[in-house]
N, C-alpha and C. Protein backbone atom coordinates (compact mmCIF):
# COMPACT_ATOMS: atom_id res chain seq x y z
N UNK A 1 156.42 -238.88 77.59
CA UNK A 1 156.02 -237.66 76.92
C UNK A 1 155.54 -238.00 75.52
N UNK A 2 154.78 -237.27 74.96
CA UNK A 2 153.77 -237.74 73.78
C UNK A 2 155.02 -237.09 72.59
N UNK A 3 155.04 -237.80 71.39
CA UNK A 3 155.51 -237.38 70.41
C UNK A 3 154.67 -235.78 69.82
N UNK A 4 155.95 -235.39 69.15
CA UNK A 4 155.02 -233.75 68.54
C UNK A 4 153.97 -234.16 67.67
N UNK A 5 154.33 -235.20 67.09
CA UNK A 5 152.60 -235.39 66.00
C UNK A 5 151.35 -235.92 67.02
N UNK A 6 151.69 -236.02 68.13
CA UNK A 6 150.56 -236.39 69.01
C UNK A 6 150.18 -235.45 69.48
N UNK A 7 150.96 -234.51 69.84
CA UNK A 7 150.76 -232.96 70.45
C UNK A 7 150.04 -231.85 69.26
N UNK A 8 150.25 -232.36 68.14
CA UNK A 8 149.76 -231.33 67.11
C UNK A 8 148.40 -231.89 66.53
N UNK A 9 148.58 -233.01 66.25
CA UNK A 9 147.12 -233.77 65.98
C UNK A 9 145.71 -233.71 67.26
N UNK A 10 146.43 -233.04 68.06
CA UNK A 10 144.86 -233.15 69.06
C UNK A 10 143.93 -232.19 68.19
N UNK A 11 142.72 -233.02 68.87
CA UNK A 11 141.39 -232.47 68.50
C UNK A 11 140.71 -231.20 69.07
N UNK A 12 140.49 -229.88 68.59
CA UNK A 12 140.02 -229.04 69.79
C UNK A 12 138.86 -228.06 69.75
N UNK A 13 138.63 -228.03 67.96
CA UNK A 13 137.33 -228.25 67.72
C UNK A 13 136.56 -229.02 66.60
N UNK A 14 135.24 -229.38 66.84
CA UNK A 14 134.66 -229.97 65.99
C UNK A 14 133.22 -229.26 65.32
N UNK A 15 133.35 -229.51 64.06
CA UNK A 15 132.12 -228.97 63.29
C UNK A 15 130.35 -229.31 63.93
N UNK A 16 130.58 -230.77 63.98
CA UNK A 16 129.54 -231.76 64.40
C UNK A 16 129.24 -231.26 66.07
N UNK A 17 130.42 -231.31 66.89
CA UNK A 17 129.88 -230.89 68.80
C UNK A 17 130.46 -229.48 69.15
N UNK A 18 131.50 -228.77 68.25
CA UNK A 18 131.42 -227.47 68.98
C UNK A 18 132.96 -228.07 69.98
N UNK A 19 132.79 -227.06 70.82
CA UNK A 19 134.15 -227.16 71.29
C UNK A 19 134.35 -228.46 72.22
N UNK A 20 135.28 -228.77 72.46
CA UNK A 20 135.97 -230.33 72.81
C UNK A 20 136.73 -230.04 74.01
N UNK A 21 136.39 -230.70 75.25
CA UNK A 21 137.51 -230.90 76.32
C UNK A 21 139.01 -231.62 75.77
N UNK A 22 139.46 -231.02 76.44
CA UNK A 22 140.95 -231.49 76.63
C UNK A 22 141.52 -232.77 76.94
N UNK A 23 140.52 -233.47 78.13
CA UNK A 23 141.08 -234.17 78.91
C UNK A 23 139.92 -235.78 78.45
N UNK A 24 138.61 -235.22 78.10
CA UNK A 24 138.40 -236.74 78.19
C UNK A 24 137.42 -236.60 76.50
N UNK A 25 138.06 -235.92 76.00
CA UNK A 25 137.70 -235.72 74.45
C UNK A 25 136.34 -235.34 73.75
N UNK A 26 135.49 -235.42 75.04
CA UNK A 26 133.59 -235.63 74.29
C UNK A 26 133.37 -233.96 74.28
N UNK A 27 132.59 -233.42 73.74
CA UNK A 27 131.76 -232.34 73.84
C UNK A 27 131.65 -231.42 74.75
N UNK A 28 131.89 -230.33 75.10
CA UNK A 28 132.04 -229.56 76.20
C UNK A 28 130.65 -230.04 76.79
N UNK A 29 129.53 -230.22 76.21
CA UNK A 29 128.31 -230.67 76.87
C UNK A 29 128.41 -231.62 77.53
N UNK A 30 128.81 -232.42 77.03
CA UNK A 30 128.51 -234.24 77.55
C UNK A 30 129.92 -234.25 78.66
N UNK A 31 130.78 -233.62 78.88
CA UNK A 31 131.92 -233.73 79.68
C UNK A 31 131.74 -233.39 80.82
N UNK A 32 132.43 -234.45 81.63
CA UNK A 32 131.66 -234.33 83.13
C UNK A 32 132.79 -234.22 84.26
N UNK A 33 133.98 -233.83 83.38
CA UNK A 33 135.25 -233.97 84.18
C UNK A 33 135.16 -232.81 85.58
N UNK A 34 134.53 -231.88 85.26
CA UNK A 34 134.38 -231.14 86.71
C UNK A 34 133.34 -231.94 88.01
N UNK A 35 132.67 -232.36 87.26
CA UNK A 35 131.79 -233.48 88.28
C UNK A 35 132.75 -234.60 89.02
N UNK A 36 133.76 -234.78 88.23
CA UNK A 36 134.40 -235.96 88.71
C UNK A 36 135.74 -235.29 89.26
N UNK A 37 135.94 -234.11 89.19
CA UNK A 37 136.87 -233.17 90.42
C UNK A 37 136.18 -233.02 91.74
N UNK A 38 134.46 -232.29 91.43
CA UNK A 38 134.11 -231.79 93.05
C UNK A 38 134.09 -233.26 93.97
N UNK A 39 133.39 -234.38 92.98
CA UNK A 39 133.18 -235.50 94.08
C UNK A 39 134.54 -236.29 94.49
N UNK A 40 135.81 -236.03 93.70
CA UNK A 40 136.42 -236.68 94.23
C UNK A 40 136.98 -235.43 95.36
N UNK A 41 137.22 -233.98 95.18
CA UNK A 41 137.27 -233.66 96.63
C UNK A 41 136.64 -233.70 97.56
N UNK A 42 134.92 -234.00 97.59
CA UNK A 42 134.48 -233.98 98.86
C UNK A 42 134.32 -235.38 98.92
N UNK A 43 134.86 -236.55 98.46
CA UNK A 43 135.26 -237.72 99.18
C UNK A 43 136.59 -237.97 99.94
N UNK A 44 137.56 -236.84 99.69
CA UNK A 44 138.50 -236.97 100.84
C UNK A 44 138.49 -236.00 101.32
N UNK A 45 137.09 -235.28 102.32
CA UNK A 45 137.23 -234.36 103.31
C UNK A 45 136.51 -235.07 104.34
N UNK A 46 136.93 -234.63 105.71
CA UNK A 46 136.47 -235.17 106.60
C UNK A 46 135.08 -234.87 107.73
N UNK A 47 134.59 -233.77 106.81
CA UNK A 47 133.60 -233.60 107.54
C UNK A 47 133.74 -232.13 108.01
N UNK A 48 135.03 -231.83 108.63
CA UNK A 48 135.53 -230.81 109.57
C UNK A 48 135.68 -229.08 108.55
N UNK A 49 134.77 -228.38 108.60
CA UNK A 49 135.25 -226.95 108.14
C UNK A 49 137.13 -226.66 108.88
N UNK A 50 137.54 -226.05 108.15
CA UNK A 50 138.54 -225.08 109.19
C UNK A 50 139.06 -223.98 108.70
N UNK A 51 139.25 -223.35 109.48
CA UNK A 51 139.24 -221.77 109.50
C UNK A 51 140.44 -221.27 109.74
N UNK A 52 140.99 -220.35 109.31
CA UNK A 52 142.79 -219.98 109.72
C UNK A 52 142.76 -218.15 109.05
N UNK A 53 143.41 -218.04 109.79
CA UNK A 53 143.72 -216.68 109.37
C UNK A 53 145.71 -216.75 108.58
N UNK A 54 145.50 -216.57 107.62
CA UNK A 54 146.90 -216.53 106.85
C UNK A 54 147.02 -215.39 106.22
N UNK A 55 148.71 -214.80 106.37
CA UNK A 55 149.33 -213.55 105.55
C UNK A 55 150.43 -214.27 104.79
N UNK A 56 151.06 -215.38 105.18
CA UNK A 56 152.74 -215.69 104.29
C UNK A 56 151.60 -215.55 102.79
N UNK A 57 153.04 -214.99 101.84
CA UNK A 57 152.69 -214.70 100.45
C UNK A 57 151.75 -213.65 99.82
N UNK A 58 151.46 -212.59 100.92
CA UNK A 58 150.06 -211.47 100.62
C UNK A 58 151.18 -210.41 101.34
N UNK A 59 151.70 -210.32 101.40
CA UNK A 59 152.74 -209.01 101.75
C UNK A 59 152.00 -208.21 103.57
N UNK A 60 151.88 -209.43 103.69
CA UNK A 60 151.14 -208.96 105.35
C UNK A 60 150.40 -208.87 105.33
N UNK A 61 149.47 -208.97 104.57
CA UNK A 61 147.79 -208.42 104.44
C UNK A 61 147.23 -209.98 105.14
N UNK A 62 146.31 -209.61 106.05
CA UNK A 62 145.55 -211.09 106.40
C UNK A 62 144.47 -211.33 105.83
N UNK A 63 144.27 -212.39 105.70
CA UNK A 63 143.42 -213.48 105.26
C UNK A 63 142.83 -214.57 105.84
N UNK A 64 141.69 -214.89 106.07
CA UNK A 64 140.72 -215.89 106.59
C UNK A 64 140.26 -216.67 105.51
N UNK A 65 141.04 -217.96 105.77
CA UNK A 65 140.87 -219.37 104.53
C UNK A 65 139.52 -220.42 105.08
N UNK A 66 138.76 -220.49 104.48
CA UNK A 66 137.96 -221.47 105.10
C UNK A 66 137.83 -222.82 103.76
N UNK A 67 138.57 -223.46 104.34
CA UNK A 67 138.75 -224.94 103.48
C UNK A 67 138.01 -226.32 104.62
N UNK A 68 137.65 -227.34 103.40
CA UNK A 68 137.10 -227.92 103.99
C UNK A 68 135.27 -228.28 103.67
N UNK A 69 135.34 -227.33 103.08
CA UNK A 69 133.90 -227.34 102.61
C UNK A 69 132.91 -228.31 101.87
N UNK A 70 132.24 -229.36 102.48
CA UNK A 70 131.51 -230.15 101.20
C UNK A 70 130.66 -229.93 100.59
N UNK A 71 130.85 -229.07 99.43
CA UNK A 71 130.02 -228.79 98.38
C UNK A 71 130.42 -228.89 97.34
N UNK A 72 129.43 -228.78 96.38
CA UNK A 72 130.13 -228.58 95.04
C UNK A 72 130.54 -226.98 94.27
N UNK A 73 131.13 -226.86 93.12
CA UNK A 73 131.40 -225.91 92.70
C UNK A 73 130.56 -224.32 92.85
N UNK A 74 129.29 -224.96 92.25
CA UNK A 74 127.90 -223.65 92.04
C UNK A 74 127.85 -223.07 93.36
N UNK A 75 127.19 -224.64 94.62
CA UNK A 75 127.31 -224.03 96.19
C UNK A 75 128.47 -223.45 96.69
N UNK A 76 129.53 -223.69 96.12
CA UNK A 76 130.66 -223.12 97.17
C UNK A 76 130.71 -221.67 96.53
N UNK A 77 130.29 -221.64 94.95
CA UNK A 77 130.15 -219.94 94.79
C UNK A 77 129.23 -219.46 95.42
N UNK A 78 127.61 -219.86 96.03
CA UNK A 78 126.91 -219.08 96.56
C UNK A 78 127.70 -219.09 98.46
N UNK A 79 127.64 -219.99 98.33
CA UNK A 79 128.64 -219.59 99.85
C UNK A 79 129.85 -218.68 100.35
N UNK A 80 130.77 -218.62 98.90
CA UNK A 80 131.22 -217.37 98.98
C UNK A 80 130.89 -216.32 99.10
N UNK A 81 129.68 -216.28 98.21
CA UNK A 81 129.31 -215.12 98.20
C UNK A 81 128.46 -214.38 99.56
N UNK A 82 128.00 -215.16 100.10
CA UNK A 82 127.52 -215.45 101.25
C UNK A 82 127.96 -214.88 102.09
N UNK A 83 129.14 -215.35 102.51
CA UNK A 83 130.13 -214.79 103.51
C UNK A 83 130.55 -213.47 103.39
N UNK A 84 131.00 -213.30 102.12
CA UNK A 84 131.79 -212.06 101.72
C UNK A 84 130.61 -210.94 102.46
N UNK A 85 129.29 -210.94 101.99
CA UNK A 85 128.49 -210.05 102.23
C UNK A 85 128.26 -210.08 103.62
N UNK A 86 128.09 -211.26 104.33
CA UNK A 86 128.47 -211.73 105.86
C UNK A 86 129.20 -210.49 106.24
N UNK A 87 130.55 -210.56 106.14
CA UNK A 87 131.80 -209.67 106.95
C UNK A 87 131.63 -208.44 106.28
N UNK A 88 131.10 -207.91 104.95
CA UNK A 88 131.07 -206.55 104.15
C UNK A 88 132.68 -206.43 103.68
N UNK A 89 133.53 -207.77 103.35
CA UNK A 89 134.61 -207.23 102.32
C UNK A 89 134.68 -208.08 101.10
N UNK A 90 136.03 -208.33 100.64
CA UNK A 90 135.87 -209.32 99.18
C UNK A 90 136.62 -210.23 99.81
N UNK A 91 136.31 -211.28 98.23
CA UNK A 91 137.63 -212.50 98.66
C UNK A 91 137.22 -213.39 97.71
N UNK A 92 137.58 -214.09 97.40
CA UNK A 92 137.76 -214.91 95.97
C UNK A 92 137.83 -216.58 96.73
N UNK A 93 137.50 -217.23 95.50
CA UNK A 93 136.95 -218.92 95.62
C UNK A 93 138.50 -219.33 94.95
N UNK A 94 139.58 -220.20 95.54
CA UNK A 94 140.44 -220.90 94.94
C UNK A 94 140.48 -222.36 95.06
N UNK A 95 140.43 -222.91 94.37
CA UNK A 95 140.96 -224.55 94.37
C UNK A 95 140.12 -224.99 95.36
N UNK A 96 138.51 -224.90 96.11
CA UNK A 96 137.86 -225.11 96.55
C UNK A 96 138.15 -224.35 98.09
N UNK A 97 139.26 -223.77 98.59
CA UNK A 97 139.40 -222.62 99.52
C UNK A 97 138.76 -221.53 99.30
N UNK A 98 137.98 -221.32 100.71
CA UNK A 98 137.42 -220.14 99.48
C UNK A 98 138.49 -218.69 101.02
N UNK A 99 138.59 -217.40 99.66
CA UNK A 99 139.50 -216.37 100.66
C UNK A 99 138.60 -215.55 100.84
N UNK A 100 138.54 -214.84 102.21
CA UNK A 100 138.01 -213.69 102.80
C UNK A 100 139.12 -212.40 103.27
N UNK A 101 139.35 -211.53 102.62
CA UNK A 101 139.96 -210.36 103.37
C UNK A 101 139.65 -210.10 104.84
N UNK A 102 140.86 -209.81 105.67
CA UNK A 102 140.61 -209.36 106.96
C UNK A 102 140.31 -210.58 107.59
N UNK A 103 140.50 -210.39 108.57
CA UNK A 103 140.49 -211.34 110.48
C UNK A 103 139.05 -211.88 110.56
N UNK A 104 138.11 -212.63 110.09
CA UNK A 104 136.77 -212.62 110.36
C UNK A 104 136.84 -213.69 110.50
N UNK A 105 137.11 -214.68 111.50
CA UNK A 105 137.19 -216.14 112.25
C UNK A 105 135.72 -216.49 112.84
N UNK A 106 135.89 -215.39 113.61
CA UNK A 106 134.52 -215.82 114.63
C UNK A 106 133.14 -215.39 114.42
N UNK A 107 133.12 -214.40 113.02
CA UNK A 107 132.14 -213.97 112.62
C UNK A 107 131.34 -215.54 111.55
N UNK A 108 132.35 -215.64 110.85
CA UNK A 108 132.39 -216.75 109.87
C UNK A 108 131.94 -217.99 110.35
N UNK A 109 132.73 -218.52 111.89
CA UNK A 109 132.29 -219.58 112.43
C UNK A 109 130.80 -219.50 112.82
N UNK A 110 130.66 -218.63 113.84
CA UNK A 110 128.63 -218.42 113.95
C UNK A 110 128.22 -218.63 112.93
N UNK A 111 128.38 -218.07 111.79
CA UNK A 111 127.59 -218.27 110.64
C UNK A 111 127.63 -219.57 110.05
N UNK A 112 128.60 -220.24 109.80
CA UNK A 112 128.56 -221.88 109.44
C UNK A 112 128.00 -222.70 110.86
N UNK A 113 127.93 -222.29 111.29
CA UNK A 113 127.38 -223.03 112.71
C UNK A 113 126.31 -223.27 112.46
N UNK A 114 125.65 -221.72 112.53
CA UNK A 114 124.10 -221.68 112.48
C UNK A 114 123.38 -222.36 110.80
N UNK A 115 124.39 -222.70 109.82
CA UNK A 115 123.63 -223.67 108.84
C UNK A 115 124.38 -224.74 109.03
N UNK A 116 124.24 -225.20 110.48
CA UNK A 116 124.65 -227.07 110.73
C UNK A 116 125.84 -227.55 110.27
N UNK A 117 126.76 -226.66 109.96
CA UNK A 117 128.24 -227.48 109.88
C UNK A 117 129.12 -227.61 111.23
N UNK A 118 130.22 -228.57 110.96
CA UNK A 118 131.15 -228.35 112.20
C UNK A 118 132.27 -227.96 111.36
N UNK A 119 132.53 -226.69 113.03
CA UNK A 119 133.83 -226.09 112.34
C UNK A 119 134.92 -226.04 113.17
N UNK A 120 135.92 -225.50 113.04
CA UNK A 120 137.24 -225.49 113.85
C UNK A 120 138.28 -224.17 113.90
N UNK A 121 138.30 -223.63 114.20
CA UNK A 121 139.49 -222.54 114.42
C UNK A 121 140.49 -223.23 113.90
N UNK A 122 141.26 -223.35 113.04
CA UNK A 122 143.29 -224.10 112.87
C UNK A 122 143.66 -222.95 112.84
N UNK A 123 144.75 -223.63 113.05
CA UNK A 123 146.25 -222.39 113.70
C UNK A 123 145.83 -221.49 114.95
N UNK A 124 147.16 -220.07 115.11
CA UNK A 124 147.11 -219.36 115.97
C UNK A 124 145.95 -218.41 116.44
């Protein structure tokens, strides 16, 4: 654990670049640390979309997770968005999962089909 004068001395803005990442210190411009999140997740995916319908933690309400996706950040927002308008409900982009309200498995799968991915039904 870092001493408190290490914790208080960080840098977080600068006159000269404007605001400062956290993590690898350069310029919010020149910082490429999200570049070096998407590629290291879509270097450990396997290729495989998959699809699940989940409620644990939503108070019963279901949900259709489609993880798996190799894209990067920008595409996986237009692909959300994509979908959402696909089925006509909402659903939000997490941690590269992206969520769809409601049961829409097989609507979702045709549709990644038909732009050349492989996909999979997981779970029940």
């Amino acid at each position: 654990m870092a001493s408190l004068q290490d914790q208080l001395s960080r840098l977080v803005y600068s006159t000269e670049a404007g605001d400062v990442c956290p993590d690898c210190r350069k310029p919010q411009k020149e910082c490429c640390c999200q570049e070096n999140i998407d590629s290291e997740r879509i270097a450990s995916l396997d290729g495989v979309i998959r699809i699940r319908r989940e409620t644990s933690g939503r108070k019963g309400k279901g949900v259709t997770t489609v993880s798996g996706v190799p894209l990067t950040g920008a595409e996986l927002k237009k692909l959300t968005k994509r979908l959402k308008q696909h089925c006509g409900t909402g659903g939000a982009l997490k941690d590269g999962v992206i969520e769809i309200q409601g049961d829409h498995r097989e609507s979702i799968k045709t549709l990644l089909e038909t732009l050349n991915y492989t996909v999979k039904l997981a779970g029940g």
